[in-house]
PDB file of N, CA and C in Angstrom:
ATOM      1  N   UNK A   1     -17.406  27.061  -5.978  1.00  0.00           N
ATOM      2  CA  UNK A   1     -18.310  26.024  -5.545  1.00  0.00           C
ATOM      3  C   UNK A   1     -19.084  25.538  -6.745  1.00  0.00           C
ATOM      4  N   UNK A   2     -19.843  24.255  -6.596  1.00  0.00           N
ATOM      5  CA  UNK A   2     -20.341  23.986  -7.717  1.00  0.00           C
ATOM      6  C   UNK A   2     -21.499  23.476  -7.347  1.00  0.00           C
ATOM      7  N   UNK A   3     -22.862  23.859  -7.685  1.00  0.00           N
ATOM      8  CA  UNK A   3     -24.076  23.470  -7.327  1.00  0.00           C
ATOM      9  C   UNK A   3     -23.919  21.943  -7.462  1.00  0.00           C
ATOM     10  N   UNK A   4     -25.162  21.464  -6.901  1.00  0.00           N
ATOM     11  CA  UNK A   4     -25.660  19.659  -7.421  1.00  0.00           C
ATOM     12  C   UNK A   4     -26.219  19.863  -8.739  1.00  0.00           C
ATOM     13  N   UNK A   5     -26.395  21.153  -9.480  1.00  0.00           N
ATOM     14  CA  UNK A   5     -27.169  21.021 -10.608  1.00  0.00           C
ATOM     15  C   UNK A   5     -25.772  20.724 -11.482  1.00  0.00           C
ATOM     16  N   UNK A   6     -23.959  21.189 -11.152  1.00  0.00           N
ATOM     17  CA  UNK A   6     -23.270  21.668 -12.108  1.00  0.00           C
ATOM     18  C   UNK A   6     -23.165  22.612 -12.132  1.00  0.00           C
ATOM     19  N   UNK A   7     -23.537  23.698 -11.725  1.00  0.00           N
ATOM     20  CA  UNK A   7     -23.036  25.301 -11.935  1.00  0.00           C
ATOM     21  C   UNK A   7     -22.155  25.092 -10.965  1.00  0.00           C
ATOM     22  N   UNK A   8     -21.086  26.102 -11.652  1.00  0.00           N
ATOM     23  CA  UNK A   8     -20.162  27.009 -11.174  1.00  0.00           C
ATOM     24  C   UNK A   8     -20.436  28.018 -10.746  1.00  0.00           C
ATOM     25  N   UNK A   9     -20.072  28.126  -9.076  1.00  0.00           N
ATOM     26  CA  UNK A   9     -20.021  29.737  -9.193  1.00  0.00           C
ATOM     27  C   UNK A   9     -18.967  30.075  -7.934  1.00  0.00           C
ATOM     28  N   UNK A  10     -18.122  31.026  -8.215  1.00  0.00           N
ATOM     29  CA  UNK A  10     -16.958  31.356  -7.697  1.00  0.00           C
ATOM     30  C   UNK A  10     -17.504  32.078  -6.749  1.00  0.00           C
ATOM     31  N   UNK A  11     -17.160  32.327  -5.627  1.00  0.00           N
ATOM     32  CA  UNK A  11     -17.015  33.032  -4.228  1.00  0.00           C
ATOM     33  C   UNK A  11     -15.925  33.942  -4.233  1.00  0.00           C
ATOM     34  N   UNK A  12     -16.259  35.337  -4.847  1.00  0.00           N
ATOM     35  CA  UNK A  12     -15.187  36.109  -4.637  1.00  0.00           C
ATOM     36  C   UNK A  12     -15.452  37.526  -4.220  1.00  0.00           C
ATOM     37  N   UNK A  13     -16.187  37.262  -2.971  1.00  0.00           N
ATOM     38  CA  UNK A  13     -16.123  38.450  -1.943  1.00  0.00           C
ATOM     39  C   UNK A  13     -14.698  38.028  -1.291  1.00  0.00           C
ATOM     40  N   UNK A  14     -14.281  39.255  -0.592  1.00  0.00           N
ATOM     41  CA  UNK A  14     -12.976  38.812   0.356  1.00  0.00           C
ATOM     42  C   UNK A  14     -12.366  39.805   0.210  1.00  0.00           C
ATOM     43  N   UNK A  15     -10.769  40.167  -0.371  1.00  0.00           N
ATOM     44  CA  UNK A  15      -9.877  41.019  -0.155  1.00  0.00           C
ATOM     45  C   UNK A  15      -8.210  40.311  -0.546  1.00  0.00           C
ATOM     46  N   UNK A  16      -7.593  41.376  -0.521  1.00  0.00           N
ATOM     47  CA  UNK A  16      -6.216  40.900  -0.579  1.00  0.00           C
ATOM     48  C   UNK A  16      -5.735  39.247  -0.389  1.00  0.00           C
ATOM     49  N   UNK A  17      -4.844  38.918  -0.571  1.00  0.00           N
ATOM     50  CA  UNK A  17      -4.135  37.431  -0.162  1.00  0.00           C
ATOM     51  C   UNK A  17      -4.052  37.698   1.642  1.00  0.00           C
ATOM     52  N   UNK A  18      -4.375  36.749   2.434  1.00  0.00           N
ATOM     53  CA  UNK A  18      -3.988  36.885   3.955  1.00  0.00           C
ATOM     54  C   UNK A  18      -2.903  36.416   4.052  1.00  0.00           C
ATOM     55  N   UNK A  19      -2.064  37.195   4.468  1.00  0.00           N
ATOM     56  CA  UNK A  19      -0.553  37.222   5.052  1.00  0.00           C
ATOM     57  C   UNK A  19       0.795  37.484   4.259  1.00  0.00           C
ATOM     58  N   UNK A  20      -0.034  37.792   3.190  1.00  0.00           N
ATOM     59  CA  UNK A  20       1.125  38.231   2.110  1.00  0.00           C
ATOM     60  C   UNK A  20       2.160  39.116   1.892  1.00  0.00           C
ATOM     61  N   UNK A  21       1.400  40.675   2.691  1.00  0.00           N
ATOM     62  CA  UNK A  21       1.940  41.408   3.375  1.00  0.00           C
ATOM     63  C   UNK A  21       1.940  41.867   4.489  1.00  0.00           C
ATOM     64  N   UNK A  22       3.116  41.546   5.933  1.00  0.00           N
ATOM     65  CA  UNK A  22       2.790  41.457   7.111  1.00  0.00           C
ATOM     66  C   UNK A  22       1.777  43.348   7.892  1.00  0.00           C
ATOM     67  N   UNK A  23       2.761  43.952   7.017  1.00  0.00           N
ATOM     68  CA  UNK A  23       1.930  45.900   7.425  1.00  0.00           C
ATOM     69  C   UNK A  23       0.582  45.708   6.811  1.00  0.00           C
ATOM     70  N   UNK A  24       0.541  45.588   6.112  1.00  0.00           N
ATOM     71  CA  UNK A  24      -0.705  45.733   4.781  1.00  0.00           C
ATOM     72  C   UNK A  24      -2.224  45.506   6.023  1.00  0.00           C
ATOM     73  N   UNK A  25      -2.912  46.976   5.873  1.00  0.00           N
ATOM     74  CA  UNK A  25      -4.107  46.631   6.293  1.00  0.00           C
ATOM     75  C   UNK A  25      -5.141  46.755   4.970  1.00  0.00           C
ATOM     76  N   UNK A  26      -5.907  45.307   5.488  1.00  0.00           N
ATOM     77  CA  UNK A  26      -6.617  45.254   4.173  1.00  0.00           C
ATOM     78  C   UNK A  26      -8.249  45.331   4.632  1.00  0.00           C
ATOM     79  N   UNK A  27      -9.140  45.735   4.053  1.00  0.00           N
ATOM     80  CA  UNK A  27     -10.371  45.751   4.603  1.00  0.00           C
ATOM     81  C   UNK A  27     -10.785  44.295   3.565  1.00  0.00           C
ATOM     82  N   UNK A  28     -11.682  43.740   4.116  1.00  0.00           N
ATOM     83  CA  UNK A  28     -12.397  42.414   3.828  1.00  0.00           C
ATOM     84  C   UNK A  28     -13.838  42.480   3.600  1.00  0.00           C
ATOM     85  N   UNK A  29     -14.672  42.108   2.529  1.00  0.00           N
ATOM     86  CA  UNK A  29     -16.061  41.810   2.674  1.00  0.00           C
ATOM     87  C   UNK A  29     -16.352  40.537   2.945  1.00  0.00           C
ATOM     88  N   UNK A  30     -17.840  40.307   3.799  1.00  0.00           N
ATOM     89  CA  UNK A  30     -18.010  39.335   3.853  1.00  0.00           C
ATOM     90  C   UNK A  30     -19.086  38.608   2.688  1.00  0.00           C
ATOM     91  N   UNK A  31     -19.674  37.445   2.330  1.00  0.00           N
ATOM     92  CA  UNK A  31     -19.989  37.084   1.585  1.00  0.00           C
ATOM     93  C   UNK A  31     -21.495  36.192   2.172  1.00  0.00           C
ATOM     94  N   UNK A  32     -22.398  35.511   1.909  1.00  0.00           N
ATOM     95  CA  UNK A  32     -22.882  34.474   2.381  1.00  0.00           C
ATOM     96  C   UNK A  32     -23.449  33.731   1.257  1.00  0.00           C
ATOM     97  N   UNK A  33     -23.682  32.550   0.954  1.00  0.00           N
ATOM     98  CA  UNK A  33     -24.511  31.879   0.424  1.00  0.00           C
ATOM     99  C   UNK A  33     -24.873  30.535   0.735  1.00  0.00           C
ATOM    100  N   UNK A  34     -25.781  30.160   0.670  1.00  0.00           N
ATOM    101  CA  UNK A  34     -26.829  29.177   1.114  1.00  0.00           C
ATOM    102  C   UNK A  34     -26.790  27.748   0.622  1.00  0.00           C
ATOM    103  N   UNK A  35     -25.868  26.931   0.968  1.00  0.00           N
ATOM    104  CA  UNK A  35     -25.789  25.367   0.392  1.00  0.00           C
ATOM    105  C   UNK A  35     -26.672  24.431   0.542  1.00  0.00           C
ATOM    106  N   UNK A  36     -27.063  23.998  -0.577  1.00  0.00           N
ATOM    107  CA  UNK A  36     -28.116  23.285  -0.529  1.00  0.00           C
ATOM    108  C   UNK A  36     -27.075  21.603  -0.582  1.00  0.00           C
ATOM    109  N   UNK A  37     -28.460  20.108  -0.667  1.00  0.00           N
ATOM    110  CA  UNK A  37     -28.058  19.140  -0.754  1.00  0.00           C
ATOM    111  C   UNK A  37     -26.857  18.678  -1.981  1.00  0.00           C
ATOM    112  N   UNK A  38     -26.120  18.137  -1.996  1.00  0.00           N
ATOM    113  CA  UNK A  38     -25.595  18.253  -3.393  1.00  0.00           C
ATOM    114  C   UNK A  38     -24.729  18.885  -3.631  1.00  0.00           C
ATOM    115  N   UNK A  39     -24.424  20.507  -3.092  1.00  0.00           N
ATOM    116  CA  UNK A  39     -23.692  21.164  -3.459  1.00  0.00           C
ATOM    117  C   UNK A  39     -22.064  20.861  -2.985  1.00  0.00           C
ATOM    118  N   UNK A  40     -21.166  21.805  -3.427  1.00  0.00           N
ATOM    119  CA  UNK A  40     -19.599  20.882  -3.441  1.00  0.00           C
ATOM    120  C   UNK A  40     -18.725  22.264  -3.073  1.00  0.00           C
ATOM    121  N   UNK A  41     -18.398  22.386  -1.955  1.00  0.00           N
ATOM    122  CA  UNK A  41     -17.597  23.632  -1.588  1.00  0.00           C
ATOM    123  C   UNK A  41     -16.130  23.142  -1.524  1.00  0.00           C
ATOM    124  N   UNK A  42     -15.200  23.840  -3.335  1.00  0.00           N
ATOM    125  CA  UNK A  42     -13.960  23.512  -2.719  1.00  0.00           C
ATOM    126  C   UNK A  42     -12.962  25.090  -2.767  1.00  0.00           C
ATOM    127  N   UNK A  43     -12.043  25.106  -1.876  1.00  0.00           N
ATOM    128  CA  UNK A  43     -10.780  25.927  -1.838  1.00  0.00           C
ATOM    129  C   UNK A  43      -9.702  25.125  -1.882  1.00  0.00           C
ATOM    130  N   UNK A  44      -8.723  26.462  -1.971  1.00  0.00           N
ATOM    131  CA  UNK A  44      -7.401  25.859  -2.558  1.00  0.00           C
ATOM    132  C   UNK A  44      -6.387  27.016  -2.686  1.00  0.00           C
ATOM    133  N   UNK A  45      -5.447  26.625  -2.226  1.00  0.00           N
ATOM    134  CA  UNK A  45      -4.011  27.453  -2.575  1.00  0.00           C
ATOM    135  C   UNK A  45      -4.182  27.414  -4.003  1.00  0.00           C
ATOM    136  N   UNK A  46      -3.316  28.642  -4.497  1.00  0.00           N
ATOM    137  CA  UNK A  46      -2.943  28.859  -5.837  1.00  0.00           C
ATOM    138  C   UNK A  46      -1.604  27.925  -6.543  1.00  0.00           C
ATOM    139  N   UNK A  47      -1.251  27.155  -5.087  1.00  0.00           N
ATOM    140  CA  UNK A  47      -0.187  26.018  -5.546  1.00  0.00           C
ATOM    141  C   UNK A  47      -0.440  24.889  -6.738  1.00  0.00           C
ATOM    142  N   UNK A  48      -2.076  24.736  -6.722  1.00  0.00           N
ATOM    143  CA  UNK A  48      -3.286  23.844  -6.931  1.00  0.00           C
ATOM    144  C   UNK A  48      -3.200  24.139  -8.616  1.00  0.00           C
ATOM    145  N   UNK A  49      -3.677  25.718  -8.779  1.00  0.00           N
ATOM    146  CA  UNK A  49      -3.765  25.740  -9.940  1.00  0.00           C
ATOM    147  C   UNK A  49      -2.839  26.018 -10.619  1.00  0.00           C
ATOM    148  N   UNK A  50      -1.732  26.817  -9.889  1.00  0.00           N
ATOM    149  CA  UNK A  50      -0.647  27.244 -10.596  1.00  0.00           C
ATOM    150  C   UNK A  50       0.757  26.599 -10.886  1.00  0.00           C
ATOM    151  N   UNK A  51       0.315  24.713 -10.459  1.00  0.00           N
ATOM    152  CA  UNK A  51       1.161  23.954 -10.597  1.00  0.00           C
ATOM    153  C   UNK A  51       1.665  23.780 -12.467  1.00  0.00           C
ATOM    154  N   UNK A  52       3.070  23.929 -12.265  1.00  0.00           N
ATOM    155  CA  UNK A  52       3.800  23.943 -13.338  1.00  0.00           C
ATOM    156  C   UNK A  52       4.454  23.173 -14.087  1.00  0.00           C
ATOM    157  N   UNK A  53       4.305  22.938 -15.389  1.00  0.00           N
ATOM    158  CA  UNK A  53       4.763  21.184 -16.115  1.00  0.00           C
ATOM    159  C   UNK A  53       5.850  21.845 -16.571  1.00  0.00           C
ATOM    160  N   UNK A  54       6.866  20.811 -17.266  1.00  0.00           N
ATOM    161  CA  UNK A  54       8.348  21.195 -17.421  1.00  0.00           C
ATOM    162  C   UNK A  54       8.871  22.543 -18.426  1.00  0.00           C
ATOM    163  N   UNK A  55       7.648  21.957 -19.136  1.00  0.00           N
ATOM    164  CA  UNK A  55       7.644  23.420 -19.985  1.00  0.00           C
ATOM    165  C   UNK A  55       7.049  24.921 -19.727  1.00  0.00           C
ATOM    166  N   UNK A  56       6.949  25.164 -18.407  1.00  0.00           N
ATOM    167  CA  UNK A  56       6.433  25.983 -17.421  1.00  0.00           C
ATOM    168  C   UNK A  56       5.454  26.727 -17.585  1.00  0.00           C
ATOM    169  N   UNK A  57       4.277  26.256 -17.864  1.00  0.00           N
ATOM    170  CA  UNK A  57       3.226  26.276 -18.277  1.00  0.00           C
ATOM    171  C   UNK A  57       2.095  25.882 -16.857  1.00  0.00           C
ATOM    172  N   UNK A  58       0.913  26.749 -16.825  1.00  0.00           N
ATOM    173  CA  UNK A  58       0.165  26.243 -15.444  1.00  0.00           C
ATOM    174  C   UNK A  58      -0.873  25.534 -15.761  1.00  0.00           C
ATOM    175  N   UNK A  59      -1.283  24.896 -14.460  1.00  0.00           N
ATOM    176  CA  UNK A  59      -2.503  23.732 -14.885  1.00  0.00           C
ATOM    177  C   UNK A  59      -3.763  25.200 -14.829  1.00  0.00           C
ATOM    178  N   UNK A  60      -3.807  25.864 -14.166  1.00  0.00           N
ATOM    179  CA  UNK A  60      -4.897  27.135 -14.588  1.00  0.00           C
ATOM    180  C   UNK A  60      -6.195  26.250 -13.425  1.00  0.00           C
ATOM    181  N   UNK A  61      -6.875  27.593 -13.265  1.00  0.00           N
ATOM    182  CA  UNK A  61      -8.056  27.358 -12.459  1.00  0.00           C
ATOM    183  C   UNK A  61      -9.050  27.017 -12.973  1.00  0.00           C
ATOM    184  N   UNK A  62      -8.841  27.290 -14.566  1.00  0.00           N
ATOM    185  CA  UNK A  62     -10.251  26.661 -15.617  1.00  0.00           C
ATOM    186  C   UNK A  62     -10.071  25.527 -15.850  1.00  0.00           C
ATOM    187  N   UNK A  63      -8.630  24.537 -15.602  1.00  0.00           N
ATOM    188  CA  UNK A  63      -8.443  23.219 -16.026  1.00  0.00           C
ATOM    189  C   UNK A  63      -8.588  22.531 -14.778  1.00  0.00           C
ATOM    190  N   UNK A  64      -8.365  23.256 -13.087  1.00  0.00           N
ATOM    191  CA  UNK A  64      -9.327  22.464 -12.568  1.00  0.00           C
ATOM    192  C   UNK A  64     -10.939  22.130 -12.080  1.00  0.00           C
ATOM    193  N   UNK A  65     -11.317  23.306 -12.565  1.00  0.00           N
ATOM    194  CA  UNK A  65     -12.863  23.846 -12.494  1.00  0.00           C
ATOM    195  C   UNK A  65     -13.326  22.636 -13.707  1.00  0.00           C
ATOM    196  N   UNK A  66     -13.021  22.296 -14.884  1.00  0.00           N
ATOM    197  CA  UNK A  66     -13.171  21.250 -15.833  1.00  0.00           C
ATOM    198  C   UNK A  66     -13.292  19.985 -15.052  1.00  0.00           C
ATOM    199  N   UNK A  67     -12.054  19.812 -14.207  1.00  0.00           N
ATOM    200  CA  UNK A  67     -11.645  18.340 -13.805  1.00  0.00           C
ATOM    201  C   UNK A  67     -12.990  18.054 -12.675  1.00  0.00           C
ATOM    202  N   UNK A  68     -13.497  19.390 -11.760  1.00  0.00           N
ATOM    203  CA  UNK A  68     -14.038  19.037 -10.974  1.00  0.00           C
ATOM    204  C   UNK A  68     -15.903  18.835 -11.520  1.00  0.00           C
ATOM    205  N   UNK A  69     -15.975  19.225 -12.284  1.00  0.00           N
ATOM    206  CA  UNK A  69     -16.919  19.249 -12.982  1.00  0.00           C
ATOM    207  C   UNK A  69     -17.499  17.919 -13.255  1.00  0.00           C
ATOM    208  N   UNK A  70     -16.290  17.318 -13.455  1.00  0.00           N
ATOM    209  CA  UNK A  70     -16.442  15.743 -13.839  1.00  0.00           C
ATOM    210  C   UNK A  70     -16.626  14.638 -12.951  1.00  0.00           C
ATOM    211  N   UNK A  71     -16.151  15.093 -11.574  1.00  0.00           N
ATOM    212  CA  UNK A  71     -16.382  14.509 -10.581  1.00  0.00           C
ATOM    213  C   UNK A  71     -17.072  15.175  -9.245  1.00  0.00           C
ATOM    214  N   UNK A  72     -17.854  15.947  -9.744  1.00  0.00           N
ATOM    215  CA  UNK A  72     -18.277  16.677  -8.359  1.00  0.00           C
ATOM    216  C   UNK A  72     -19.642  15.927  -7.757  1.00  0.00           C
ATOM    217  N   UNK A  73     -19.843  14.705  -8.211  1.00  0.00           N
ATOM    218  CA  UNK A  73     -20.945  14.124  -7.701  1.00  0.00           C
ATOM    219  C   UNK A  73     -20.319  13.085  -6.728  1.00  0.00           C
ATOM    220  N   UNK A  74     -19.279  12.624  -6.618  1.00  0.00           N
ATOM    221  CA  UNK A  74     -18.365  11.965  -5.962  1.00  0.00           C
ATOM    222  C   UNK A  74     -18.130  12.445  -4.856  1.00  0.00           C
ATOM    223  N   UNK A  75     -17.766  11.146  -3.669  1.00  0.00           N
ATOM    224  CA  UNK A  75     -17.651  11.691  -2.325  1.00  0.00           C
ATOM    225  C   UNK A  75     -16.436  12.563  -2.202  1.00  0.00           C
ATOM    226  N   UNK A  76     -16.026  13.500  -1.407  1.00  0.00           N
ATOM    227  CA  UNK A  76     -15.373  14.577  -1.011  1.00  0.00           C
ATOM    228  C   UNK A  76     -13.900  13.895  -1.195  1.00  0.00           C
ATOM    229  N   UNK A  77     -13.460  12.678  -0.052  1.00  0.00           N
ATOM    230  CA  UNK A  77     -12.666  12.236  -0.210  1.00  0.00           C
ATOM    231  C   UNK A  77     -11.898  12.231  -1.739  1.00  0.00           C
ATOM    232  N   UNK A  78     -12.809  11.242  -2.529  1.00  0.00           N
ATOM    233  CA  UNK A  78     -12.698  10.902  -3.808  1.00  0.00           C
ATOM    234  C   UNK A  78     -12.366  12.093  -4.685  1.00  0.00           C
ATOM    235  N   UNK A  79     -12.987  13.203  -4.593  1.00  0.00           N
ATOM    236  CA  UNK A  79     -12.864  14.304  -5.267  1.00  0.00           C
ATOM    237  C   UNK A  79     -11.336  14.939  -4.846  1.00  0.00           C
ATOM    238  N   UNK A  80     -10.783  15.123  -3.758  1.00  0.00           N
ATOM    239  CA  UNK A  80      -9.757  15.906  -3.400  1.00  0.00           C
ATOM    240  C   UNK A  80      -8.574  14.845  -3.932  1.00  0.00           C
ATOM    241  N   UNK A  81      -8.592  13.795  -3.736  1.00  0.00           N
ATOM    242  CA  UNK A  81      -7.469  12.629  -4.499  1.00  0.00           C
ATOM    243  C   UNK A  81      -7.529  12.462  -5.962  1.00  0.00           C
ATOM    244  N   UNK A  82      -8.596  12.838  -6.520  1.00  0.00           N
ATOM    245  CA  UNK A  82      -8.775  13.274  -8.006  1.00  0.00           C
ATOM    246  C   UNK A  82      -7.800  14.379  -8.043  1.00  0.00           C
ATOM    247  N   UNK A  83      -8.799  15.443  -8.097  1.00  0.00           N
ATOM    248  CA  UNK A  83      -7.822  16.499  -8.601  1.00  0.00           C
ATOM    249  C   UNK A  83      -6.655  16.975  -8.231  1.00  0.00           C
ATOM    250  N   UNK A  84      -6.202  16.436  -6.780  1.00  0.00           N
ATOM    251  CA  UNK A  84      -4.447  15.817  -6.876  1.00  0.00           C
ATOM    252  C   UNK A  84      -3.618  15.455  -7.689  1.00  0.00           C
ATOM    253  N   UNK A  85      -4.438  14.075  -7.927  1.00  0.00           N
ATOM    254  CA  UNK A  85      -3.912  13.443  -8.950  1.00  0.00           C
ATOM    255  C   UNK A  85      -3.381  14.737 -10.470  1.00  0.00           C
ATOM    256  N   UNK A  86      -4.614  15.004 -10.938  1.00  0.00           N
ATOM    257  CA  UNK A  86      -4.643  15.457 -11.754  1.00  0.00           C
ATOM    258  C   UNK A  86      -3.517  16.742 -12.060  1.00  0.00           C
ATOM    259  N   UNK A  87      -3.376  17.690 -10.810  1.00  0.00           N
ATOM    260  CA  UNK A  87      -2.185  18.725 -10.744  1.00  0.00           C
ATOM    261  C   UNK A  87      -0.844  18.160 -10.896  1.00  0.00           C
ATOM    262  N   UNK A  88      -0.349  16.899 -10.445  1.00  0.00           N
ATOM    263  CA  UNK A  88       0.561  16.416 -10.450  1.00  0.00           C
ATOM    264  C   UNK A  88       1.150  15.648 -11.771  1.00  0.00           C
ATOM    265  N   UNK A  89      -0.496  15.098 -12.558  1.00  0.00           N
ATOM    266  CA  UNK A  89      -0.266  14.388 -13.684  1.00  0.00           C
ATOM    267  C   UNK A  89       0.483  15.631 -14.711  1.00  0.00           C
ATOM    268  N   UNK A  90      -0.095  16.900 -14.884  1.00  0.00           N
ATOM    269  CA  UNK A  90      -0.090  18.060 -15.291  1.00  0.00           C
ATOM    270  C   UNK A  90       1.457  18.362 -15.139  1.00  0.00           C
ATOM    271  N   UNK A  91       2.051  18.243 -13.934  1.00  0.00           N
ATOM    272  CA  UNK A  91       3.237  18.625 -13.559  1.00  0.00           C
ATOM    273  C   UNK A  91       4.118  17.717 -14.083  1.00  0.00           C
ATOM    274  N   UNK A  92       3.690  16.717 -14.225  1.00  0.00           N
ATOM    275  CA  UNK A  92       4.688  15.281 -15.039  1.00  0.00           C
ATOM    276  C   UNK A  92       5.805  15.584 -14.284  1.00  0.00           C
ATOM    277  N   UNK A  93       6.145  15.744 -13.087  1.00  0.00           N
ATOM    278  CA  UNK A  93       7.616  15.464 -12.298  1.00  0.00           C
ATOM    279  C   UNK A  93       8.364  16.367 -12.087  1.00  0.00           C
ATOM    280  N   UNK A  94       7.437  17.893 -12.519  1.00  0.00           N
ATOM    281  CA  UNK A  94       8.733  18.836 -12.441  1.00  0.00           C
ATOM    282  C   UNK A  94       8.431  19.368 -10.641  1.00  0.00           C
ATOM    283  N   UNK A  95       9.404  19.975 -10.814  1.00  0.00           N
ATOM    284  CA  UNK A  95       9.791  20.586  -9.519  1.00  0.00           C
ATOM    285  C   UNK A  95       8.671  21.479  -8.821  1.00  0.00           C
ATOM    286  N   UNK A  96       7.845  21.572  -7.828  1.00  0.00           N
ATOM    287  CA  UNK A  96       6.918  22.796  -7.528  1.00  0.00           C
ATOM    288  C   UNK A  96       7.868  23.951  -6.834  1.00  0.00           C
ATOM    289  N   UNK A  97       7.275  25.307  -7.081  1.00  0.00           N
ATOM    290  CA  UNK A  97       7.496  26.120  -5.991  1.00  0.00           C
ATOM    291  C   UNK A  97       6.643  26.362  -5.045  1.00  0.00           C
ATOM    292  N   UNK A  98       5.533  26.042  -5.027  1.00  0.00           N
ATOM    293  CA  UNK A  98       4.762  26.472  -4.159  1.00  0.00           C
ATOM    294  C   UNK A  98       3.665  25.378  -3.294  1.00  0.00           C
ATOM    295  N   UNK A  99       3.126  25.760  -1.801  1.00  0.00           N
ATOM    296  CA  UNK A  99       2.381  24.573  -1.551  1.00  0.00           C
ATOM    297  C   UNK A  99       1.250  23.870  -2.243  1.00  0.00           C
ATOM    298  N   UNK A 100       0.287  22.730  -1.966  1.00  0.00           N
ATOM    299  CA  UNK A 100      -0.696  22.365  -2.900  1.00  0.00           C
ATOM    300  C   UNK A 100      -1.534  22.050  -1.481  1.00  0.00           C
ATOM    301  N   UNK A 101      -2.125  23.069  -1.431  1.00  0.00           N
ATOM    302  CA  UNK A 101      -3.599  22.577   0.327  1.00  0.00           C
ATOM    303  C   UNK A 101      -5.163  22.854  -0.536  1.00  0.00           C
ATOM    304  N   UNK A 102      -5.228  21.777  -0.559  1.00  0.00           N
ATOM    305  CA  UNK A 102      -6.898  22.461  -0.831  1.00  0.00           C
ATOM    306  C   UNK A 102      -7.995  21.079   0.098  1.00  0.00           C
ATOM    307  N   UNK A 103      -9.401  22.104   0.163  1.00  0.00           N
ATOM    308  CA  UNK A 103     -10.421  21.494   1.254  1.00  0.00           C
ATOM    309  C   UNK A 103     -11.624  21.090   0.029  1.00  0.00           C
ATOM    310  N   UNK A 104     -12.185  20.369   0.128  1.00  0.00           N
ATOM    311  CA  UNK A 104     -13.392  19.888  -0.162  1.00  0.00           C
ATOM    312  C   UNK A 104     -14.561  19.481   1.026  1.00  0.00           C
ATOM    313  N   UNK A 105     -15.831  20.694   0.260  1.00  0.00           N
ATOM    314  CA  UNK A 105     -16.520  19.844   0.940  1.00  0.00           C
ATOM    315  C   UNK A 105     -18.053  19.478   0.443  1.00  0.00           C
ATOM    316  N   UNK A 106     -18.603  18.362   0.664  1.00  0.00           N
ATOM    317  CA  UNK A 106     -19.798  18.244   0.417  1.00  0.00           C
ATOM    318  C   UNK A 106     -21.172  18.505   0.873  1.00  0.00           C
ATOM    319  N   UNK A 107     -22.160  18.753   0.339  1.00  0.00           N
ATOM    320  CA  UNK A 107     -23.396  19.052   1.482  1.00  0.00           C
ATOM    321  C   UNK A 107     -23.976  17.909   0.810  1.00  0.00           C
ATOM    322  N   UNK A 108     -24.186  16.447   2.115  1.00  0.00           N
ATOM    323  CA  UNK A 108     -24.953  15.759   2.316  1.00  0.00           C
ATOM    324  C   UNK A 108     -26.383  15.434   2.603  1.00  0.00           C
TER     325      UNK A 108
END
């Protein structure tokens, strides 16, 4: 997530990947924090960051944490068609293996 000030800060209470392994019992923590006006809550498959250009190389979670940085004052919409854009520009046409879902959201 990224404050209205610009900070970063990752949300990583939780646990294992969900559904990755169908036996696998995993215990989970929960997390809370408090969104203020401004602030920019996004998730995302690892399709997102781990999209791959021909030379199979990943766009990385720090190159979209950069991208969003740049636009996180922008409406939600605007922001999720950005950094679309941007995984795909990254990918220059190659082939994905994996899905690309991610949510944005804003606190108005």
């Amino acid at each position: 997530m990224i404050r209205a000030s610009g900070e970063v800060l990752k949300l990583e209470d939780g646990g294992a990947v969900v559904g990755m392994l169908p036996t696998m019992f995993v215990n989970y923590t929960q997390g809370e924090i408090q969104l203020e006006k401004g602030d920019l809550l996004v998730g995302s498959t690892d399709g997102i960051t781990e999209a791959m250009n021909p030379q199979e190389e990943e766009w990385s979670e720090d190159a979209m944490l950069e991208e969003l940085k740049k636009v996180y004052d922008k409406p939600s919409a605007e922001i999720l068609k950005y950094i679309v854009e941007c995984a795909d520009n990254f990918a220059n046409g190659a082939k994905q293996h994996d899905d690309m879902t991610m949510i944005v959201v804003k606190v108005v």
